[in-house]
N, C-alpha and C. Protein backbone atom coordinates (compact mmCIF):
# COMPACT_ATOMS: atom_id res chain seq x y z
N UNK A 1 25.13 -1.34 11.91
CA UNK A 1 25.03 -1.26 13.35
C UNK A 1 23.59 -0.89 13.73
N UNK A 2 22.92 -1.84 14.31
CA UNK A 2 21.70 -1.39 15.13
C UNK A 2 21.59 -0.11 15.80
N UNK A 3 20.50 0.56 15.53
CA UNK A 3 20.34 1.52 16.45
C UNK A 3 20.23 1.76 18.03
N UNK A 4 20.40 3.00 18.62
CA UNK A 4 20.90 2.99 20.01
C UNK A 4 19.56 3.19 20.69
N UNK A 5 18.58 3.38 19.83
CA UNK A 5 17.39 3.79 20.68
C UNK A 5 16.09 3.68 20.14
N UNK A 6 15.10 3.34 20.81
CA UNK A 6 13.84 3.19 19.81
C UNK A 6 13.62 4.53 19.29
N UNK A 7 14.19 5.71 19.22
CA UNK A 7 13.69 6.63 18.42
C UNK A 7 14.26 6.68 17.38
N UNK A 8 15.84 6.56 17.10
CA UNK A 8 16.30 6.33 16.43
C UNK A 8 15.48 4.71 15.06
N UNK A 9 15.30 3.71 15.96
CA UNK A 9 14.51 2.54 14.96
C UNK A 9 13.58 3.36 14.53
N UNK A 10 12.59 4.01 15.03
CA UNK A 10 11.45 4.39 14.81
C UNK A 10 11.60 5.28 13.18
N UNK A 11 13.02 6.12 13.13
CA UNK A 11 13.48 7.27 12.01
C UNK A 11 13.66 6.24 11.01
N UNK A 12 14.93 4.97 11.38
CA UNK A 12 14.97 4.00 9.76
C UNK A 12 13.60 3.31 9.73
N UNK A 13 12.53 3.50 10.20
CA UNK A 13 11.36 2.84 10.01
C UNK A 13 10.40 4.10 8.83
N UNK A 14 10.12 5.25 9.42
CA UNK A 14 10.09 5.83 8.84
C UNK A 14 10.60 6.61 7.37
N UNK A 15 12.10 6.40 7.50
CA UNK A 15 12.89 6.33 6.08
C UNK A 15 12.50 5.79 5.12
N UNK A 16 11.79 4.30 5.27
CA UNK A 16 11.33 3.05 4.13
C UNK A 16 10.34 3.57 3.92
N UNK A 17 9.15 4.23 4.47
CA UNK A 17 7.76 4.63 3.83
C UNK A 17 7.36 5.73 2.80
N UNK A 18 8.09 5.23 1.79
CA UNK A 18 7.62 6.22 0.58
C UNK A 18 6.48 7.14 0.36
N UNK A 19 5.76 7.22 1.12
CA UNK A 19 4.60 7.83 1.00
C UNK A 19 4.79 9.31 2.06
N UNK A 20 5.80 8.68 2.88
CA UNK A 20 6.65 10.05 3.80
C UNK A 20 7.85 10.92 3.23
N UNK A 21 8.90 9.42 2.34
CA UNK A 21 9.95 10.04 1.83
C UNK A 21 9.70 11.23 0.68
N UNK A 22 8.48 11.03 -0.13
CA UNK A 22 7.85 11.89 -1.19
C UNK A 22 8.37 13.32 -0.19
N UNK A 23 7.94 13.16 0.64
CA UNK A 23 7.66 14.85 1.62
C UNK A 23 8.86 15.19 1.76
N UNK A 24 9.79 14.23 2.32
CA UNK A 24 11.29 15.05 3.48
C UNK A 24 11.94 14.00 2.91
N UNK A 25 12.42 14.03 2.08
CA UNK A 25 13.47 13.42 1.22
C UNK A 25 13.99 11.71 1.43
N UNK A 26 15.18 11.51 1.36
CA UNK A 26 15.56 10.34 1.52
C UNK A 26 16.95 10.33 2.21
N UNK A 27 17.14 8.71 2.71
CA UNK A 27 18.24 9.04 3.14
C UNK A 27 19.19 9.97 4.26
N UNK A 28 20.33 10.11 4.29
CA UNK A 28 21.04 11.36 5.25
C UNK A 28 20.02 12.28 5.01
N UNK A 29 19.85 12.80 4.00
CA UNK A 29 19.35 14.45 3.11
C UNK A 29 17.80 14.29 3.60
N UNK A 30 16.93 13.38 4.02
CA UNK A 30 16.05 13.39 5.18
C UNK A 30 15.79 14.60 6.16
N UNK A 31 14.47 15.22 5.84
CA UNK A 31 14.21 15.97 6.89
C UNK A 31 13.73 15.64 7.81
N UNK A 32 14.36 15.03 9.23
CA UNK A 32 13.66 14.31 10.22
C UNK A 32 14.66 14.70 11.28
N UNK A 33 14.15 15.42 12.68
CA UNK A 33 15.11 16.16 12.82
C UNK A 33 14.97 15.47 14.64
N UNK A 34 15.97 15.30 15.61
CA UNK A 34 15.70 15.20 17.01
C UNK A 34 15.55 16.09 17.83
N UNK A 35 14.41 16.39 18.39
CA UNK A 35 13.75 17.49 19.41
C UNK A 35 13.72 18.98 18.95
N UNK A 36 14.56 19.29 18.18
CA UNK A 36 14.42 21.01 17.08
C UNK A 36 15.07 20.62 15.51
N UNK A 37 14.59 21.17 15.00
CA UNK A 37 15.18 21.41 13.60
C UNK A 37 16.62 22.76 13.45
N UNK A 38 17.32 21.88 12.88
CA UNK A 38 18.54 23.07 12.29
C UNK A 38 17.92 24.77 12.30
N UNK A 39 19.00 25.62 12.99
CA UNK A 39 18.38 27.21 13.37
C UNK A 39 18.81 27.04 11.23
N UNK A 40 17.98 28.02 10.96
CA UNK A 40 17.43 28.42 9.50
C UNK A 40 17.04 26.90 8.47
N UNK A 41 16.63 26.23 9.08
CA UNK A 41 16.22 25.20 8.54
C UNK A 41 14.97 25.75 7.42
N UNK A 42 14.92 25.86 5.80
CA UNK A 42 14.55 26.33 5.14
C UNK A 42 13.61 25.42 4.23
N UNK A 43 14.18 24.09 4.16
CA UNK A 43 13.32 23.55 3.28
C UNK A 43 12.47 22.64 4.07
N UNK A 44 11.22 22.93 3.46
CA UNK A 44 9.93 22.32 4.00
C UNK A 44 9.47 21.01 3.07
N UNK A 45 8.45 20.30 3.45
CA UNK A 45 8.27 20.35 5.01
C UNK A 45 9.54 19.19 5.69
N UNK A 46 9.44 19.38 7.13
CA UNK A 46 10.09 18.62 8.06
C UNK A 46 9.30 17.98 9.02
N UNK A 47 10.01 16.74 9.55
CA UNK A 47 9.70 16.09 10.89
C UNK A 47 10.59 16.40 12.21
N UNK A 48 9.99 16.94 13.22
CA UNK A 48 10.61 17.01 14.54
C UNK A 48 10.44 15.98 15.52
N UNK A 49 11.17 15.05 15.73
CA UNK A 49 10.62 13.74 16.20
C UNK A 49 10.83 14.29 17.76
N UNK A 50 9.79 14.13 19.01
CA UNK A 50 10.13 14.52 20.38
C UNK A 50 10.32 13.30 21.52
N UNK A 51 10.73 12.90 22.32
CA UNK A 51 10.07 12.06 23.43
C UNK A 51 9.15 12.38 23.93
N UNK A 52 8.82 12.19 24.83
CA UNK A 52 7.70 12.54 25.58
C UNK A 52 7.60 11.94 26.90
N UNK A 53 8.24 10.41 26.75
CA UNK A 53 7.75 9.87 28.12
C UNK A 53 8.79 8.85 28.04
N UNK A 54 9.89 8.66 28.69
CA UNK A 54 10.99 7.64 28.63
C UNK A 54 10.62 6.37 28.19
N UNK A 55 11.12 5.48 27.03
CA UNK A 55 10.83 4.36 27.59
C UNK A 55 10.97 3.35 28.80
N UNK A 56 9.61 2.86 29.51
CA UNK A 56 9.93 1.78 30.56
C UNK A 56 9.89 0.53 30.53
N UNK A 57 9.94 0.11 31.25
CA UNK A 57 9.93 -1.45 31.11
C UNK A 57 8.39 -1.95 31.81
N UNK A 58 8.10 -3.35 31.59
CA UNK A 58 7.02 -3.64 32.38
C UNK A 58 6.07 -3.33 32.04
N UNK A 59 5.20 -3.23 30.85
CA UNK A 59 4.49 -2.90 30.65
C UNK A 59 3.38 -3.09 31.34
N UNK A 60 3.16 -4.78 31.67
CA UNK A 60 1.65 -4.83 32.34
C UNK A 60 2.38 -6.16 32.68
N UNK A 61 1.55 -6.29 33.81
CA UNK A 61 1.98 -7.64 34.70
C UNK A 61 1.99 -8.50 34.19
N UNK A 62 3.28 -9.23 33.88
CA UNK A 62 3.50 -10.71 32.58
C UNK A 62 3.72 -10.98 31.68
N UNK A 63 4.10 -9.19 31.21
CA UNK A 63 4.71 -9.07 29.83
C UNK A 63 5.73 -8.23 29.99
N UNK A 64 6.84 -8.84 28.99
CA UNK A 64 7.86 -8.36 28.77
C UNK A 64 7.60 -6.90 27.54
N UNK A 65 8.85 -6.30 28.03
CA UNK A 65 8.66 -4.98 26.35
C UNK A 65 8.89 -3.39 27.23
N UNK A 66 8.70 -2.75 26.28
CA UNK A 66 9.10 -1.27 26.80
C UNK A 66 8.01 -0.49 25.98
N UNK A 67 7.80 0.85 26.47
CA UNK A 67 6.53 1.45 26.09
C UNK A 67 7.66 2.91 25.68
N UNK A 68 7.12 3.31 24.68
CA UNK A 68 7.84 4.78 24.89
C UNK A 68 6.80 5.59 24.35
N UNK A 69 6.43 6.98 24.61
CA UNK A 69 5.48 7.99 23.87
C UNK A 69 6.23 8.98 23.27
N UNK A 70 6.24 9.13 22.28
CA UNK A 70 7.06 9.83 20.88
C UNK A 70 6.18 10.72 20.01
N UNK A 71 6.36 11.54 20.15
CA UNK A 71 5.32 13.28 19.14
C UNK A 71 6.34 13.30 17.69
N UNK A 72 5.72 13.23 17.32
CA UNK A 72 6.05 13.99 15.80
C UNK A 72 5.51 14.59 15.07
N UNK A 73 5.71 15.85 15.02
CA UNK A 73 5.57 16.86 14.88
C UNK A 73 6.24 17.06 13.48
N UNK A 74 4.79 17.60 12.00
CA UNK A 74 5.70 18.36 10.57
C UNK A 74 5.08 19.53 11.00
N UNK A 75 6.65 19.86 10.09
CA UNK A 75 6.29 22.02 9.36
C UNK A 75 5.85 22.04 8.49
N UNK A 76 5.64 22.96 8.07
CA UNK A 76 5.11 23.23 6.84
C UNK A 76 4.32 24.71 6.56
N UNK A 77 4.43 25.24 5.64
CA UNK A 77 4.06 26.89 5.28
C UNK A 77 2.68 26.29 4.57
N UNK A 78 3.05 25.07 3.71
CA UNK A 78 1.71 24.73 2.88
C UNK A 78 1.12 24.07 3.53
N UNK A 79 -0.27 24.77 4.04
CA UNK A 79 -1.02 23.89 5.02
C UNK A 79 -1.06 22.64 4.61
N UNK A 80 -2.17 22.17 3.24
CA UNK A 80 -2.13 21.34 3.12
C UNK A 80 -1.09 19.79 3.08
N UNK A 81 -0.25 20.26 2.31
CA UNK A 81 1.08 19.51 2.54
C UNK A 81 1.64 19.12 3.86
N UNK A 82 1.36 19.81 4.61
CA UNK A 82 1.72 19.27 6.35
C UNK A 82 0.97 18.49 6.96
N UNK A 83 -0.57 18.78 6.57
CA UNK A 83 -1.50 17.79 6.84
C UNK A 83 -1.32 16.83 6.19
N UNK A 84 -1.19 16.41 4.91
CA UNK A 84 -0.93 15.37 4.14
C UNK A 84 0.19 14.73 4.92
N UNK A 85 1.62 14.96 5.33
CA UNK A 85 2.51 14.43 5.50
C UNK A 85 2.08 13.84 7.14
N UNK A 86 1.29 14.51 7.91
CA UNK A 86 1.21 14.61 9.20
C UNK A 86 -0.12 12.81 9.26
N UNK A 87 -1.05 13.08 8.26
CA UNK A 87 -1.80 12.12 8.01
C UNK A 87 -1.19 10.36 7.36
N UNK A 88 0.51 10.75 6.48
CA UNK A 88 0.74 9.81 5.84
C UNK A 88 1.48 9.38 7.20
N UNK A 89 2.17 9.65 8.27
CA UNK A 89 2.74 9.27 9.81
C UNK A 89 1.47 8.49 10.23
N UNK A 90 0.10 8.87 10.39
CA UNK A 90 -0.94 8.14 11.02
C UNK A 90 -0.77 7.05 9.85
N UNK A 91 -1.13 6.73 8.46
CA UNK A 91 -1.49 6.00 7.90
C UNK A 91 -0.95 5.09 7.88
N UNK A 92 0.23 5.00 7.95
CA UNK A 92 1.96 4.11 7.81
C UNK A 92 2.82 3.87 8.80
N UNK A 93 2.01 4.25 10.36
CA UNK A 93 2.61 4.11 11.58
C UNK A 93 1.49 3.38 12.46
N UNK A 94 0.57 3.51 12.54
CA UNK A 94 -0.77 2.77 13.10
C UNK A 94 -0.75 1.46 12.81
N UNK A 95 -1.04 0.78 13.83
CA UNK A 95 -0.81 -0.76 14.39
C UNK A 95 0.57 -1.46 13.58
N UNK A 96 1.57 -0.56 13.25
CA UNK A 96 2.65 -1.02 12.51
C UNK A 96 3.13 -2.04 13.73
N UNK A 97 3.61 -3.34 13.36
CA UNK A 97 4.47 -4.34 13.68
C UNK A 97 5.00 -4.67 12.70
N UNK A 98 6.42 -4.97 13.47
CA UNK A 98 7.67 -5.70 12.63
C UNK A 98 8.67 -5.65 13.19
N UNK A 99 9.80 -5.48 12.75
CA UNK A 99 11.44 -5.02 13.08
C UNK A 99 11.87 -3.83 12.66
N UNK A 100 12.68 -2.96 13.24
CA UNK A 100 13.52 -2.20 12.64
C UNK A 100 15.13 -1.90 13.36
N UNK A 101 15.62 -1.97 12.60
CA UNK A 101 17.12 -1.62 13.03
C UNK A 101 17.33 -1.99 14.52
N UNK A 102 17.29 -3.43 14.87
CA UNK A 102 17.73 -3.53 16.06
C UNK A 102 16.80 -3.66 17.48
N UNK A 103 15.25 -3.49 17.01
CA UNK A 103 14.09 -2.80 17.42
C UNK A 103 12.83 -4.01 16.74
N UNK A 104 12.21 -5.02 18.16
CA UNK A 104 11.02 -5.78 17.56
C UNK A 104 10.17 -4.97 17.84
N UNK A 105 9.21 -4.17 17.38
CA UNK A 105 7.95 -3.43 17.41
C UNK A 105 6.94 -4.08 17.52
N UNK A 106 6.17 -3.99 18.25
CA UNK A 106 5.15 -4.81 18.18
C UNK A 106 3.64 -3.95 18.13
N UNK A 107 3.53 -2.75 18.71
CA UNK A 107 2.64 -2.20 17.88
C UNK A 107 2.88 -0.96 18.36
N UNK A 108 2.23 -0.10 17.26
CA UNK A 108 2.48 1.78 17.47
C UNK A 108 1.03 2.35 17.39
N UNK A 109 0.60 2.68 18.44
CA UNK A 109 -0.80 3.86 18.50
C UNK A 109 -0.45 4.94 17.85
N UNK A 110 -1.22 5.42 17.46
CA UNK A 110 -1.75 7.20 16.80
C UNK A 110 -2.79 7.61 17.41
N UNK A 111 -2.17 8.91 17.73
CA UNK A 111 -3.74 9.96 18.11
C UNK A 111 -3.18 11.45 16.92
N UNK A 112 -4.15 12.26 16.67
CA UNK A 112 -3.57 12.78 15.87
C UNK A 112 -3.95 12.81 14.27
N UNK A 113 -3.50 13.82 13.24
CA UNK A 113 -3.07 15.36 13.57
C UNK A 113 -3.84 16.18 14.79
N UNK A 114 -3.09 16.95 15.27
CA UNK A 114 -3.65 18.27 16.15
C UNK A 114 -2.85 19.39 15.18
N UNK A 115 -3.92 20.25 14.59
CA UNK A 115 -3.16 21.53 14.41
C UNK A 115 -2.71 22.45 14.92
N UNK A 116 -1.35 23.20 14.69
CA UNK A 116 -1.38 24.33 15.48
C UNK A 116 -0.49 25.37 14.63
N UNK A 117 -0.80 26.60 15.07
CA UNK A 117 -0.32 27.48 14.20
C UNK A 117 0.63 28.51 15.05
N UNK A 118 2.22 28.87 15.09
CA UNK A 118 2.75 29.34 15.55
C UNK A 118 2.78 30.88 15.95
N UNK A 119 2.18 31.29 16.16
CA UNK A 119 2.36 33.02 16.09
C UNK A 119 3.39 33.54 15.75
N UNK A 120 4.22 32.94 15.94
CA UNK A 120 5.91 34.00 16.19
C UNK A 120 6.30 33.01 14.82
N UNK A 121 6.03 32.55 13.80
CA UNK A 121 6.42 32.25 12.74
C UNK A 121 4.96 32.49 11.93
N UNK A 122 5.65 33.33 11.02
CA UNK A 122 4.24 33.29 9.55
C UNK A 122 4.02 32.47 8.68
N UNK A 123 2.85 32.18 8.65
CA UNK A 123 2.86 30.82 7.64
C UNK A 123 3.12 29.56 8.17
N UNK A 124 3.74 29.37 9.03
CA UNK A 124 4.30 28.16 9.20
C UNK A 124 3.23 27.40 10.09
N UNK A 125 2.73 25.96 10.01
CA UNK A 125 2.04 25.15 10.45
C UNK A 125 2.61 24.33 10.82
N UNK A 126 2.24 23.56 12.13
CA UNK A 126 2.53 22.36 12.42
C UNK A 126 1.27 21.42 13.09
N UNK A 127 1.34 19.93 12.77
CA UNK A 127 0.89 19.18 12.35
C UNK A 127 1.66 18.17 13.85
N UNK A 128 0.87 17.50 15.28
CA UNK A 128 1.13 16.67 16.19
C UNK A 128 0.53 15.31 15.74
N UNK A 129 0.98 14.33 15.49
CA UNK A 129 1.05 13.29 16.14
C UNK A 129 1.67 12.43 17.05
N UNK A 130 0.44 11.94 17.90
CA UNK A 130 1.71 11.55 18.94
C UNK A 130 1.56 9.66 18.93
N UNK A 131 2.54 9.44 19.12
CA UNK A 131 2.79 7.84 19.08
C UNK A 131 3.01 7.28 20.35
N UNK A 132 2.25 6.35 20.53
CA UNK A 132 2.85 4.99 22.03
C UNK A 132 3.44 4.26 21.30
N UNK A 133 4.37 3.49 21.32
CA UNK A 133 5.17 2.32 20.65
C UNK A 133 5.52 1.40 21.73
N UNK A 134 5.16 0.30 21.51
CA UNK A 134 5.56 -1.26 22.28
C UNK A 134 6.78 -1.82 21.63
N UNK A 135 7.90 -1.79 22.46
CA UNK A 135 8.67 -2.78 21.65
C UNK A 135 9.25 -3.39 22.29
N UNK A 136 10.78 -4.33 22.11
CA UNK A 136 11.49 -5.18 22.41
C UNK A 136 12.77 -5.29 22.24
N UNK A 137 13.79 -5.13 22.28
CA UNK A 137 15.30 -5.11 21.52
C UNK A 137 15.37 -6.61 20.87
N UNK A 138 15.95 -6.71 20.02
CA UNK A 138 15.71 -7.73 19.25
C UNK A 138 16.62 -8.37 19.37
């Protein structure tokens, strides 16, 4: 069954990129989480996938498609490792076109990493990228 939403395509898109799955597992057992992560969510690192900006329609006068702006956001205690994972999202999501689950993509911006460091959690880092995605229902 196709997915219900480009954020959802966007997660089985992300699932296939081995260079992410190394980080947050595979599969269900995937750390990729919608708008918060599980309260005691323990194993690192994770993805917090956010909206940001509904998808609309109309992009620009004469084209068909929908725009949506999507943050994703890793944890991580090991700096480095969050940056790594936060950098392999830019590397493997930037000008990505194709299909996914239900979802013609036609291209995904990156801005990003932004670091930031939580106060009210020790250790813990997180790592923004934020995504525009163009797509299409397929």
């Amino acid at each position: 069954m196709a997915s219900s939403s480009i954020e959802e395509a966007l997660v089985v898109k992300i699932k296939t990129i081995s260079a992410i799955t190394a980080y947050i597992g595979t599969g269900a057992n995937a750390r990729i989480y919608f708008m918060s992560a599980p309260e005691g969510a323990l194993t690192e690192p994770y993805i917090v996938l956010s909206t940001i900006s509904s998808p609309n329609d109309a992009r620009y006068i004469g084209q068909k498609g929908s725009v949506a702006r999507i943050q994703l956001s890793t944890f991580n205690t090991q700096k480095q490792d969050g940056l790594d994972l936060a950098n392999a999202l830019v590397d493997n999501l930037t000008h990505f076109s194709g299909s996914s689950d239900g979802y013609d993509i036609q291209n995904i911006s990156t801005t990003g990493p932004i670091t930031l460091k939580d106060p009210d959690y020790d250790n813990v880092f997180q790592y923004i990228v934020d995504a525009i995605v163009e797509y299409d229902r397929s």
